[in-house]
N, C-alpha and C. Protein backbone atom coordinates (compact mmCIF):
# COMPACT_ATOMS: atom_id res chain seq x y z
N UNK A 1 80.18 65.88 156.35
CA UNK A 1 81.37 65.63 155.59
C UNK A 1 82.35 64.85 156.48
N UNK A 2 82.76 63.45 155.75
CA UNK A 2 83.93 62.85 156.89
C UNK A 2 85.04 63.59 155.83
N UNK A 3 86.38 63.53 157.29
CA UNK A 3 87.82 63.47 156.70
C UNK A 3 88.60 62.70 157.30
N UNK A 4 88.68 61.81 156.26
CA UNK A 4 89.51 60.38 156.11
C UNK A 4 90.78 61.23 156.74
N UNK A 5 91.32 60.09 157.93
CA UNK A 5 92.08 60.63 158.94
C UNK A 5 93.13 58.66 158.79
N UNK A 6 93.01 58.01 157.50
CA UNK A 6 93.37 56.60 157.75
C UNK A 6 95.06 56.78 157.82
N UNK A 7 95.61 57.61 156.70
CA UNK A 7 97.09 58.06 157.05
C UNK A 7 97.86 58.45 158.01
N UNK A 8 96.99 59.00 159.41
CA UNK A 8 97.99 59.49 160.19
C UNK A 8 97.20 58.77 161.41
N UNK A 9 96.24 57.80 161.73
CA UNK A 9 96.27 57.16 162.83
C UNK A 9 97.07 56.56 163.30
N UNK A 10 98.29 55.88 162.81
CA UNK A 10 99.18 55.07 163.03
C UNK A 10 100.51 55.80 162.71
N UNK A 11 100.41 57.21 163.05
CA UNK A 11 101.79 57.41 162.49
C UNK A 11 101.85 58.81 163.18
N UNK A 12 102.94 58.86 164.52
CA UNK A 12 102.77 59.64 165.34
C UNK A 12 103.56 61.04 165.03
N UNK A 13 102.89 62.18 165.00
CA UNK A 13 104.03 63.08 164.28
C UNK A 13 103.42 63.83 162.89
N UNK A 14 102.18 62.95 162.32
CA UNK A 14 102.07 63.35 161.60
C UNK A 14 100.39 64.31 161.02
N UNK A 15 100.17 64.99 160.37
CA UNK A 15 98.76 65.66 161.05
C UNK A 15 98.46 65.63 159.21
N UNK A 16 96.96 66.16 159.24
CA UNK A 16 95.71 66.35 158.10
C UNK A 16 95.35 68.05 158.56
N UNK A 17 95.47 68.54 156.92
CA UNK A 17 93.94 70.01 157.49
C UNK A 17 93.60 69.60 156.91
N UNK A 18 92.29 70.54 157.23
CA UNK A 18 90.57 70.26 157.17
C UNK A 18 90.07 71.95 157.14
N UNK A 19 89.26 72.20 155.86
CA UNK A 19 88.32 73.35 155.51
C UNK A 19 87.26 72.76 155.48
N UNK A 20 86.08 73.21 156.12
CA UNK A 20 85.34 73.12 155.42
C UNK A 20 83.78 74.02 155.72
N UNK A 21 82.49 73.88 155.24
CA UNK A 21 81.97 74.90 155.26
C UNK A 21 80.49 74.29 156.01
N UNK A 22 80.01 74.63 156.87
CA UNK A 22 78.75 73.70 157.26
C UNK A 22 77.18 75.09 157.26
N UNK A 23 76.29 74.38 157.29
CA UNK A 23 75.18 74.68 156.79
C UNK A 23 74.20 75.05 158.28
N UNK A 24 74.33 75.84 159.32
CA UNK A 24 73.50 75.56 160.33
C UNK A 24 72.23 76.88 160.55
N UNK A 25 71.65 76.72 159.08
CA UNK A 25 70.52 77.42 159.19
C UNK A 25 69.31 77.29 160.07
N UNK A 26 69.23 75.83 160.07
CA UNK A 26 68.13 74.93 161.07
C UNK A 26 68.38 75.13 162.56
N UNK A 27 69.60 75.58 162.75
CA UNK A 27 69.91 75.88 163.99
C UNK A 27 68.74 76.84 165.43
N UNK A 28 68.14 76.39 165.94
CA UNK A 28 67.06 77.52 166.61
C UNK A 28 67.78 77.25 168.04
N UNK A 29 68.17 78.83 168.37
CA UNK A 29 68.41 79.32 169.66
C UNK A 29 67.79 80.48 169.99
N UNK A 30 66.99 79.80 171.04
CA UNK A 30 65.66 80.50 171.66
C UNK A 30 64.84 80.91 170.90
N UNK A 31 64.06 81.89 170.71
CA UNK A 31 63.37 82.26 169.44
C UNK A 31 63.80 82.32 168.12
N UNK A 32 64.75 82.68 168.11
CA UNK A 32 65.34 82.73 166.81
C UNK A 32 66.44 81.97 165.78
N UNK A 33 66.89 81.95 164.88
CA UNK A 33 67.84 80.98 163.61
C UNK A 33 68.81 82.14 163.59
N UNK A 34 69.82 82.29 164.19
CA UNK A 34 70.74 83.24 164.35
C UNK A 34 72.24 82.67 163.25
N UNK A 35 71.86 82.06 162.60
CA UNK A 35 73.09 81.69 161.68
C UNK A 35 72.15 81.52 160.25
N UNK A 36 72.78 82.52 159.18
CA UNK A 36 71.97 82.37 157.76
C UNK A 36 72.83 82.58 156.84
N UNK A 37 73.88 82.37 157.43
CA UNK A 37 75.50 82.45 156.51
C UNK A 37 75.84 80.98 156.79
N UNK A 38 76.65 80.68 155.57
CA UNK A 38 77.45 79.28 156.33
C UNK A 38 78.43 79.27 157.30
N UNK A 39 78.95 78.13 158.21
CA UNK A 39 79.86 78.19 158.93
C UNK A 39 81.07 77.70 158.53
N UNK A 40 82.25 78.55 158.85
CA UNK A 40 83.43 78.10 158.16
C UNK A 40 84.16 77.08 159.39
N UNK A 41 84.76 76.19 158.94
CA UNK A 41 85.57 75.79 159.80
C UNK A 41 87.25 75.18 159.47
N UNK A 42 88.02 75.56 159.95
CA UNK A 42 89.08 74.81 159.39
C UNK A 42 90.05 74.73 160.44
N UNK A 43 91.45 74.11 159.88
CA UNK A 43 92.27 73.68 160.78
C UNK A 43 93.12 72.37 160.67
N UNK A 44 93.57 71.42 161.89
CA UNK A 44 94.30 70.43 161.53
C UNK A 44 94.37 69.59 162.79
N UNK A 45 94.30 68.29 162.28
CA UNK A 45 94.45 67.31 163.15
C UNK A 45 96.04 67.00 162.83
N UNK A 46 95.93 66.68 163.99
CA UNK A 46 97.67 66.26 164.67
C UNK A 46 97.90 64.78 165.40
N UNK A 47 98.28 64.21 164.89
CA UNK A 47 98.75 62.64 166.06
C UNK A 47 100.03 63.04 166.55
N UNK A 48 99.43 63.36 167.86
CA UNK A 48 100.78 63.61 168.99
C UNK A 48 100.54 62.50 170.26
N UNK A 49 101.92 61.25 169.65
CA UNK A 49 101.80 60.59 170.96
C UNK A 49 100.86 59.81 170.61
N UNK A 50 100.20 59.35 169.62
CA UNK A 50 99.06 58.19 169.26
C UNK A 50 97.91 59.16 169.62
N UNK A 51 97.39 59.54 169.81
CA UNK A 51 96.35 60.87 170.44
C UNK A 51 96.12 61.70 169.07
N UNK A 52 94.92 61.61 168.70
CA UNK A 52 94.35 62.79 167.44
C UNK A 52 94.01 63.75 168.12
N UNK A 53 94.41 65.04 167.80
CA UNK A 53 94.27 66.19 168.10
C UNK A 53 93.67 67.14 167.31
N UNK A 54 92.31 67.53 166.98
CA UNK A 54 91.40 68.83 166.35
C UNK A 54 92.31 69.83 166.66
N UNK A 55 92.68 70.70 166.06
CA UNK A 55 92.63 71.97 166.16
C UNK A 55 92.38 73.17 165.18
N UNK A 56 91.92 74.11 165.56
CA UNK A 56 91.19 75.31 164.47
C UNK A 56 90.12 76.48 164.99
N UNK A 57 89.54 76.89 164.00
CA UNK A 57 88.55 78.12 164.56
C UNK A 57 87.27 77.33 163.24
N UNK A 58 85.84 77.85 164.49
CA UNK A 58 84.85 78.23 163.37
C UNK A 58 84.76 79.61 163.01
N UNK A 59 84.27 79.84 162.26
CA UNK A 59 83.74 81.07 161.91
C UNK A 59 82.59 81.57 161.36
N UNK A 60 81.99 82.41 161.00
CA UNK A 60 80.55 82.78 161.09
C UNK A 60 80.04 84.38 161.31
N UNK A 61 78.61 84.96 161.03
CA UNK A 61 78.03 85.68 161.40
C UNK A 61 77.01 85.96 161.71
N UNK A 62 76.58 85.76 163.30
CA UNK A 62 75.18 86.11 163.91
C UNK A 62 74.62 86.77 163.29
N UNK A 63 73.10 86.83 163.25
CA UNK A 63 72.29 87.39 163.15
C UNK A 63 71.02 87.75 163.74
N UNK A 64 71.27 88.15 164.71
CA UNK A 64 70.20 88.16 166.10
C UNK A 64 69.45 89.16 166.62
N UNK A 65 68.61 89.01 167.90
CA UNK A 65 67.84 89.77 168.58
C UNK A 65 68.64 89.89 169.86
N UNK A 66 69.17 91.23 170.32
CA UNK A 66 69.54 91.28 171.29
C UNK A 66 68.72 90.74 172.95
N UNK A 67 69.02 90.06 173.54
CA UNK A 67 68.40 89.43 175.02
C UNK A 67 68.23 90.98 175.81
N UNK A 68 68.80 92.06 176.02
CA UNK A 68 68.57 92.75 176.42
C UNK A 68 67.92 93.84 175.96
N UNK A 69 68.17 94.44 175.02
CA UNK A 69 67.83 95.35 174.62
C UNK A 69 66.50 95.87 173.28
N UNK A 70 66.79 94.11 172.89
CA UNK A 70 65.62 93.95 171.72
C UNK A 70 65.80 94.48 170.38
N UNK A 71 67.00 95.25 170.49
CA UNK A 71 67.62 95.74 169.09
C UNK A 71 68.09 94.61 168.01
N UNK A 72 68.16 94.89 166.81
CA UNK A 72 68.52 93.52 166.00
C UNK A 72 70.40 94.19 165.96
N UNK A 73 70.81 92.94 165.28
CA UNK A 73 72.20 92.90 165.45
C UNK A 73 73.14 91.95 164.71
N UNK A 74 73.96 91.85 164.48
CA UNK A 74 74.77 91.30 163.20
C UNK A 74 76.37 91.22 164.17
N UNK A 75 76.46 89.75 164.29
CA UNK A 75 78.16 90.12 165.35
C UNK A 75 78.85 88.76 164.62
N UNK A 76 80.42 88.88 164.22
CA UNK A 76 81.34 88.23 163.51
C UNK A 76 81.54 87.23 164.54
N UNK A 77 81.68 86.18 165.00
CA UNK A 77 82.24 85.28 165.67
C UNK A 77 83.20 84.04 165.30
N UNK A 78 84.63 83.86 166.03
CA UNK A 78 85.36 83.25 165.40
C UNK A 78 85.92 82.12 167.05
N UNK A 79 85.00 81.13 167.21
CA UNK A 79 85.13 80.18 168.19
C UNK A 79 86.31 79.02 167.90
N UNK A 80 87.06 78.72 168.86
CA UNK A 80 88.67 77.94 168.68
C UNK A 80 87.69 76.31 169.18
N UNK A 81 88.65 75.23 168.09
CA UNK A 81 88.44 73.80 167.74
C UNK A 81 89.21 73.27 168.46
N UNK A 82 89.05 72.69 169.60
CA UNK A 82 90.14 72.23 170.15
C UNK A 82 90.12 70.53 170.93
N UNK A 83 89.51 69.47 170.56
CA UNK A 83 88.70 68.72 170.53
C UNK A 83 89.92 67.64 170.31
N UNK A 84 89.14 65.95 170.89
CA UNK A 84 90.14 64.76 171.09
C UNK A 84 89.35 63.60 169.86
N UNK A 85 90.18 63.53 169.19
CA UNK A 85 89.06 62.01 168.13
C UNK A 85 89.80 60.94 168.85
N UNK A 86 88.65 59.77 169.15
CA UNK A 86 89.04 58.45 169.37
C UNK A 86 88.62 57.43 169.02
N UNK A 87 89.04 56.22 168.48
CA UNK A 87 88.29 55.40 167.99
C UNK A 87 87.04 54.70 168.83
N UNK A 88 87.17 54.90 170.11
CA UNK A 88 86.05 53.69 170.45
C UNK A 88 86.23 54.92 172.31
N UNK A 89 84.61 55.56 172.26
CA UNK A 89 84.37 56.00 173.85
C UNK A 89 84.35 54.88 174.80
N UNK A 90 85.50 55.45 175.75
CA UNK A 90 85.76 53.87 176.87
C UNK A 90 84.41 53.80 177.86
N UNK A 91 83.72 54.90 178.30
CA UNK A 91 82.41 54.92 179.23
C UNK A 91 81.60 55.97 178.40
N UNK A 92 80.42 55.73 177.95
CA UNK A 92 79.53 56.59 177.55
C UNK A 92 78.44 57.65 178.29
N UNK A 93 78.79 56.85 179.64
CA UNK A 93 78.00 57.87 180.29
C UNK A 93 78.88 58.49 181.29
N UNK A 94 80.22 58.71 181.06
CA UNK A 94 80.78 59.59 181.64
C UNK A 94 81.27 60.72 180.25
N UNK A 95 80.48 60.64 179.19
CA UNK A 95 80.87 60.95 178.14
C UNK A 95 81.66 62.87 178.01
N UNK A 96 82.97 62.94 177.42
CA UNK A 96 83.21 64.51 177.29
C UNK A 96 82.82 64.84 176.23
N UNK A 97 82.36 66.11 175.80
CA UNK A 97 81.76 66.92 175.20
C UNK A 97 82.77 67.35 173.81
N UNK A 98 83.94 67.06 174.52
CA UNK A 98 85.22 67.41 173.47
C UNK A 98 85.72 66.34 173.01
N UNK A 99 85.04 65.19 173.22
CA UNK A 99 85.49 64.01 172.35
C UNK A 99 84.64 63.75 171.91
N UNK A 100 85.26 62.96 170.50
CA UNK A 100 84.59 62.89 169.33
C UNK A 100 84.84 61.06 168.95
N UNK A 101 84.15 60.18 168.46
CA UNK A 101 84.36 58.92 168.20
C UNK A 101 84.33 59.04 166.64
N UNK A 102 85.53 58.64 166.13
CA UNK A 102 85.86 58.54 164.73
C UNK A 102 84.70 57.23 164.23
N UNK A 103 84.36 57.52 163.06
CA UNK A 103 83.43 56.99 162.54
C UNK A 103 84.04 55.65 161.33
N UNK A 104 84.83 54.51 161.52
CA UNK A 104 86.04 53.92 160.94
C UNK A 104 87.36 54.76 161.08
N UNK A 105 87.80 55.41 160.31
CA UNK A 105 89.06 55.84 159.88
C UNK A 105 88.75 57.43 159.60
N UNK A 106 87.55 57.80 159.96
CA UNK A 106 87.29 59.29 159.30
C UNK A 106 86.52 60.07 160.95
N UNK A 107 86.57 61.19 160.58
CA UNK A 107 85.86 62.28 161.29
C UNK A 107 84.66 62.77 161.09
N UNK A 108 83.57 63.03 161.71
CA UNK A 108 82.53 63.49 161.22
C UNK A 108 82.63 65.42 161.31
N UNK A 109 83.21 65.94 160.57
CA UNK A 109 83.51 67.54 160.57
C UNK A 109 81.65 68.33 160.63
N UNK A 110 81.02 67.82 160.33
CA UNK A 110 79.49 68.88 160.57
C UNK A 110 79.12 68.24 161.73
N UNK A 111 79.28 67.29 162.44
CA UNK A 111 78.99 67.00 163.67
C UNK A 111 79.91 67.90 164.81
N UNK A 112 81.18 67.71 164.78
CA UNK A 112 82.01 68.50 165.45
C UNK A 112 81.69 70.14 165.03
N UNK A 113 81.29 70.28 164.06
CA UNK A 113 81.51 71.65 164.11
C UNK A 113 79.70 72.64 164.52
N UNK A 114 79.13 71.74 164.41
CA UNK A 114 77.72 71.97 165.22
C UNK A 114 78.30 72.03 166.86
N UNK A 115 78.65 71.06 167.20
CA UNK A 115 78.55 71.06 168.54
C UNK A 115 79.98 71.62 169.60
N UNK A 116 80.85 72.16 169.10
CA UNK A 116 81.48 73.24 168.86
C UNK A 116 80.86 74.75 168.65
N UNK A 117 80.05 74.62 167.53
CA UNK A 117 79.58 76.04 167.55
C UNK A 117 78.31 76.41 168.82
N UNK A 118 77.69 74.85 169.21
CA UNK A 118 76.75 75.70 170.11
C UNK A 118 77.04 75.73 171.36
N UNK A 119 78.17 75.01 171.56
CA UNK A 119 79.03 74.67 173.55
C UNK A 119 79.59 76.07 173.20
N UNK A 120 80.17 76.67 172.16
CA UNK A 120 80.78 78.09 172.24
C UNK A 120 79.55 78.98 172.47
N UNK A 121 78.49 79.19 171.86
CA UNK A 121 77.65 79.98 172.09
C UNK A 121 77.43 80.52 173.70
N UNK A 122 76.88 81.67 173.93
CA UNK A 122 76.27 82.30 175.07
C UNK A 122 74.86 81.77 175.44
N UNK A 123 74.65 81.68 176.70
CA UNK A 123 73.66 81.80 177.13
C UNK A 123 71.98 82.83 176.69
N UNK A 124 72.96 84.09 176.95
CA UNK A 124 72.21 84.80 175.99
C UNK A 124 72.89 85.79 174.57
N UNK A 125 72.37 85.78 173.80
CA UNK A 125 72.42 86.27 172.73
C UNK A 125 72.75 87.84 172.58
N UNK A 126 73.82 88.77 172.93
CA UNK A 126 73.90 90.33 173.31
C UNK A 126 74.70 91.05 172.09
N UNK A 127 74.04 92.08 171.95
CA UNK A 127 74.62 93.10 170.48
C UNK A 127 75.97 93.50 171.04
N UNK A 128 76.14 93.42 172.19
CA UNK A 128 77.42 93.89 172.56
C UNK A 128 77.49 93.28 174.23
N UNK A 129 79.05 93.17 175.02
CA UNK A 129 79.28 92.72 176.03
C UNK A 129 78.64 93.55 177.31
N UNK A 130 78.72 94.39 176.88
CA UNK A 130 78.56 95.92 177.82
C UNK A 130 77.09 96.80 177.67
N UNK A 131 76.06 95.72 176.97
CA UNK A 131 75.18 96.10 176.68
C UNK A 131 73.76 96.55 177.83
N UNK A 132 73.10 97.48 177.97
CA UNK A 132 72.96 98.28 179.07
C UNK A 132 71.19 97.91 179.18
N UNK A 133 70.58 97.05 177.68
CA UNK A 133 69.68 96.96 178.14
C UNK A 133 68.68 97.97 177.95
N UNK A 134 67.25 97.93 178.70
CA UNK A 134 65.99 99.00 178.45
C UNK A 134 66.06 98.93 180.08
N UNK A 135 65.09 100.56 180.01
CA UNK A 135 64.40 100.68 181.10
C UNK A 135 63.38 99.91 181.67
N UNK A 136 63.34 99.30 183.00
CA UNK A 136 62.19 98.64 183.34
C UNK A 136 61.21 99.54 183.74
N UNK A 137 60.87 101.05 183.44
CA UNK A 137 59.77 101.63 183.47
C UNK A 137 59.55 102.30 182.45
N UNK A 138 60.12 103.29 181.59
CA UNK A 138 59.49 103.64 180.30
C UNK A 138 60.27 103.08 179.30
N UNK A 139 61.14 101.91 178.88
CA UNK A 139 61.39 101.11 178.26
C UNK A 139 62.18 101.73 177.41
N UNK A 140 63.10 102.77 177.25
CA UNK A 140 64.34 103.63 176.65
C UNK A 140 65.62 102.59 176.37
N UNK A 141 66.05 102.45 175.10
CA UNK A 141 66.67 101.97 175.04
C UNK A 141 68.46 102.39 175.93
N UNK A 142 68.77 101.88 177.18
CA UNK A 142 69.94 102.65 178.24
C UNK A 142 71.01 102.19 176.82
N UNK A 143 71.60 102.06 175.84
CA UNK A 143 72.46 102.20 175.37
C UNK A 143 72.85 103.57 174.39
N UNK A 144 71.38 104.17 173.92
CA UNK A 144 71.28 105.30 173.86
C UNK A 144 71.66 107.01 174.46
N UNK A 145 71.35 106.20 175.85
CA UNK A 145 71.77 107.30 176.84
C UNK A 145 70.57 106.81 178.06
N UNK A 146 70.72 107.93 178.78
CA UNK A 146 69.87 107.45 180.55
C UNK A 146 68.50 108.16 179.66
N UNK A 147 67.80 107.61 180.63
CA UNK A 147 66.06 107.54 180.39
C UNK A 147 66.13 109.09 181.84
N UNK A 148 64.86 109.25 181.37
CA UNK A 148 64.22 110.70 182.43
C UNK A 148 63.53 110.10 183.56
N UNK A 149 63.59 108.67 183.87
CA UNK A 149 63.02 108.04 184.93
C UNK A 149 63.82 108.77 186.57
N UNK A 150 62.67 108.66 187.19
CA UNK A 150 63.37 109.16 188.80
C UNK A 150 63.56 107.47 189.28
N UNK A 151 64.67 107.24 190.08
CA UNK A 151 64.73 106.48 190.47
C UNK A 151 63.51 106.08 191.86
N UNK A 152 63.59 104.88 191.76
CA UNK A 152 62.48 104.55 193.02
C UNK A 152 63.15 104.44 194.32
N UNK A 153 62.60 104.91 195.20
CA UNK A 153 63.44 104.93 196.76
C UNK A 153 62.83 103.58 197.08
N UNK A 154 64.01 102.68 197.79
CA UNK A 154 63.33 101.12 198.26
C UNK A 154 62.69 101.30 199.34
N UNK A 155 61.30 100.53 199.55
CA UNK A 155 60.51 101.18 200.85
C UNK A 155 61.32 100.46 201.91
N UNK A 156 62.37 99.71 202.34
CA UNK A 156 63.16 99.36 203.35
C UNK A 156 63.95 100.64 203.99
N UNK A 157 64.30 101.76 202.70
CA UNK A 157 64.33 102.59 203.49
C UNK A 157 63.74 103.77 203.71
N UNK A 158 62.79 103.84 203.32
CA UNK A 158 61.86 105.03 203.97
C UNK A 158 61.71 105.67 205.25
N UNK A 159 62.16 104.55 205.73
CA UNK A 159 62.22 105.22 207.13
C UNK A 159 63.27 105.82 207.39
N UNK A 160 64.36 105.88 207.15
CA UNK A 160 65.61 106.75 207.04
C UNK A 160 65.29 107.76 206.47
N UNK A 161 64.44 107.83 205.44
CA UNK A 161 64.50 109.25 204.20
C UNK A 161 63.38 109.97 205.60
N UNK A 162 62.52 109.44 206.22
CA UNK A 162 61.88 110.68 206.60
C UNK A 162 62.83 111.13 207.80
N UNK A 163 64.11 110.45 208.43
CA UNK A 163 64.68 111.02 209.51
C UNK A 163 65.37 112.02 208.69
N UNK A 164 66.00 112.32 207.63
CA UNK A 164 66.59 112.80 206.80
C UNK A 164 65.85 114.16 206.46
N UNK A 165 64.91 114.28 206.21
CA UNK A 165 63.67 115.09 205.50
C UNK A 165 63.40 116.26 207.44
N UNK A 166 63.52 115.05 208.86
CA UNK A 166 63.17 116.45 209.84
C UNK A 166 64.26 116.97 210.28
């Protein structure tokens, strides 16, 4: 979807909103299509100073496999738009990530808001921040509670535990 942005390029002071709703089912991060809702996005461009200014939130709801723990999971996410439109990139291969090249007089809003939603994304994918993960020996989910595992003594120090033990 473009939004014709031809009214306020030339007219400093003055701004456009923008709703709109994008489609990123096709989306695959890592194993999985973690978006099966649409993505909302909205907000407003601003000419401050000859300078177009994005601003707004996406919004959305994961639908994922936790990276740690392997549990499935459902998390609300609401990532901030904060992005530069310009008519013409001065070096392309020093290119920023937060600029955007207006396409004539308009914006490309499902382009920005794809690549927005996945520079916001995590590395990994977690049901929660504080998430604790499985056991690496009988595989208990640690968010549940502690596993009945004995911990392993590191053989670096074994030799201490037997001065300990006479």
């Amino acid at each position: 979807m473009l939004l014709g942005l031809s009214k306020i390029i030339d007219r400093p002071g003055e701004s456009v909103s923008f709703s709109t709703s994008v489609d990123l089912r096709d989306l695959q991060y890592g194993q999985c299509f973690p978006v099966s809702e649409p993505v909302i996005a909205n907000g407003v461009v601003r000419n401050t100073a000859g300078v177009l200014v994005m601003t707004g939130s996406v919004q959305t709801t994961i639908h994922g496999v936790c990276d740690r723990c392997a549990s499935e999971f459902d998390l609300e996410i609401d990532f901030p738009i904060d992005v530069v439109l310009v008519t013409e990139l001065a070096n392309e291969e020093n290119e920023d990530e937060w600029v955007f090249p207006l396409e004539g007089d308009s914006a490309d809003l499902e382009d920005i808001v794809r690549t927005v939603f996945v520079l916001n994304l995590d590395s990994k994918l977690l049901c929660k921040d504080d998430c604790k993960g499985l056991c690496c020996r009988c595989g208990k989910n640690l968010n549940d509670g502690p596993c009945s595992c004995q911990k392993e003594l590191d053989p670096r120090f074994a030799a201490l535990k037997q001065l300990l033990n006479k």
